[in-house]
Protein backbone atom coordinates (compact mmCIF):
# COMPACT_ATOMS: atom_id res chain seq x y z
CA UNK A 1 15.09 86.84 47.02
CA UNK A 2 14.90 88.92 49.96
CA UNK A 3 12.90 91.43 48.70
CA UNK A 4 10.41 89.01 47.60
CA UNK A 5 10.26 87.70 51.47
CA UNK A 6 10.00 91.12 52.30
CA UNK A 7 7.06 91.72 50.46
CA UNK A 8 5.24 88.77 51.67
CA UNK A 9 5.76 89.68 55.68
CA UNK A 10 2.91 88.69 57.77
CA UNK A 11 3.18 92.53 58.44
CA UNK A 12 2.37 93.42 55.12
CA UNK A 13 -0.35 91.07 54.07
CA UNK A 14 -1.85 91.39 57.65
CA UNK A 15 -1.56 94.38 58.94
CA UNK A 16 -4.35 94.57 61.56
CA UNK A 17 -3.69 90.81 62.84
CA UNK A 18 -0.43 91.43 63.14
CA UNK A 19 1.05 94.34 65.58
CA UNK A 20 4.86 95.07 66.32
CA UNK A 21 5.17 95.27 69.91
CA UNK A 22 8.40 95.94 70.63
CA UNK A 23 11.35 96.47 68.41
CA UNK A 24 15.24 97.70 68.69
CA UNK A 25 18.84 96.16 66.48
CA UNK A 26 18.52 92.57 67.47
CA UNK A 27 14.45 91.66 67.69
CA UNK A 28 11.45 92.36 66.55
CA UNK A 29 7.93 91.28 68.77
CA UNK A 30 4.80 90.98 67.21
CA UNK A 31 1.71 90.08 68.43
CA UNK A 32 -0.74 88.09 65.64
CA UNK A 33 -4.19 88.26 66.83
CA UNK A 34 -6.83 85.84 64.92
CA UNK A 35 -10.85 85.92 65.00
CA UNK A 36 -12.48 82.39 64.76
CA UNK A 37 -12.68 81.33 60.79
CA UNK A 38 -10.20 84.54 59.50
CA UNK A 39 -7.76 83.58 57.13
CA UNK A 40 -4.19 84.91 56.64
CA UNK A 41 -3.15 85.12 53.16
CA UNK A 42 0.11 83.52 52.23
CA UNK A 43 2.76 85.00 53.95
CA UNK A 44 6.65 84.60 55.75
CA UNK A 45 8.10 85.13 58.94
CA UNK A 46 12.05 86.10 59.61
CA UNK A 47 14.00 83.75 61.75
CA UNK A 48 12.79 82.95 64.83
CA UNK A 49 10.33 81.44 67.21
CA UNK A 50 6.52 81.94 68.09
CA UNK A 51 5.06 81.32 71.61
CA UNK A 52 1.21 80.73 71.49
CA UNK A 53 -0.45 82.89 74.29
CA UNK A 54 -3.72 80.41 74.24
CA UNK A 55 -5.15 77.60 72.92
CA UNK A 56 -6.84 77.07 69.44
CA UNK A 57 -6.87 75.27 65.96
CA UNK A 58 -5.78 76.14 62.06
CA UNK A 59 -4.96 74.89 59.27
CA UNK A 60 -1.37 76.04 57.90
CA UNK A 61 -1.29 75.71 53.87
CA UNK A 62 2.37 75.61 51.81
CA UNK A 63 2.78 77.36 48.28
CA UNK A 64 2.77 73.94 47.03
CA UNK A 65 -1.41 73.57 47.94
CA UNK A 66 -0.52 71.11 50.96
CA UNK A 67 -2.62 71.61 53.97
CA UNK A 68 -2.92 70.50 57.43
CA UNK A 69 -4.96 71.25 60.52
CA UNK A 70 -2.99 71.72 63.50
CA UNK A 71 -3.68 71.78 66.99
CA UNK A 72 -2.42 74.49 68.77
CA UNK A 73 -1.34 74.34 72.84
CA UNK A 74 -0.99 77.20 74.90
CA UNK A 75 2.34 77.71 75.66
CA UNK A 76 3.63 76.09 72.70
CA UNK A 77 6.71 77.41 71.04
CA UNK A 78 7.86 76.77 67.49
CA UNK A 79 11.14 77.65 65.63
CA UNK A 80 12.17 78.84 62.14
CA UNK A 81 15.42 78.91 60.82
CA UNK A 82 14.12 79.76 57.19
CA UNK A 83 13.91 83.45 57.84
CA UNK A 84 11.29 84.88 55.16
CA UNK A 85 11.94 81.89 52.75
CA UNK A 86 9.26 79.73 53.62
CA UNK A 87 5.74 81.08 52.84
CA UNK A 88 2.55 79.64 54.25
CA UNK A 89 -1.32 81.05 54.89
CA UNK A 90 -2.99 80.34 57.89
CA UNK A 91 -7.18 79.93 58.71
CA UNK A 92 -8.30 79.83 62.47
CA UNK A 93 -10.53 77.05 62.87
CA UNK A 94 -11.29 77.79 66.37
CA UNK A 95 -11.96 80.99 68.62
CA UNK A 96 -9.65 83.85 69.09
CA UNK A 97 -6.07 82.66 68.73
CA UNK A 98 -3.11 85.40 69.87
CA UNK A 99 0.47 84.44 69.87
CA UNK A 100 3.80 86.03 70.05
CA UNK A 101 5.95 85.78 67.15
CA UNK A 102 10.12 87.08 67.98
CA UNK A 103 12.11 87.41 64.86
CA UNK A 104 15.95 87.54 65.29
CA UNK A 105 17.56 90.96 62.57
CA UNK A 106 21.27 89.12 63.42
């Protein structure tokens, strides 16, 4: 299953939204960048948390087809345990969006 996740890494289906900032053993920081109406195809992220760096709005759709906009707040943080096992894609319905997203490798 694992490799599966692997393959589907925001880092792999979006590689020029998505930048690795910083990276050693224990984390990995990447910065997801977003123009107003681009879409993110589905796609998982490793355990962790995301810190939005500004305000904005998207819609977030499951593998199932479920869908729903959310409302984004600077400074908002958001945790995963699933680490690569839940998949999602992601539209911007608003103007730029950037946020941080720190995945835990232990």
């Amino acid at each position: 299953m694992a490799a599966k996740a692997l393959a589907k890494h925001i880092l792999k289906v979006a590689p020029k939204s998505a930048k690795v900032v910083f990276e050693n053993d224990a984390v990995r920081v990447i910065v997801i960048t977003m123009n107003k109406g681009q879409r993110i195809p589905m796609h998982s992220h490793n355990k962790g948390f995301s810190y939005s760096l500004n305000a904005g709005k998207i819609r977030s759709t499951s593998e199932d087809g479920r869908s729903r906009a959310i409302d984004v707040k600077r400074g908002e943080i958001s945790w995963s345990e699933t680490d690569g096992m839940e998949t999602h894609a992601v539209e911007n319905l608003g103007g730029v969006l950037r946020e941080l997203s720190i995945e835990f490798k232990r």
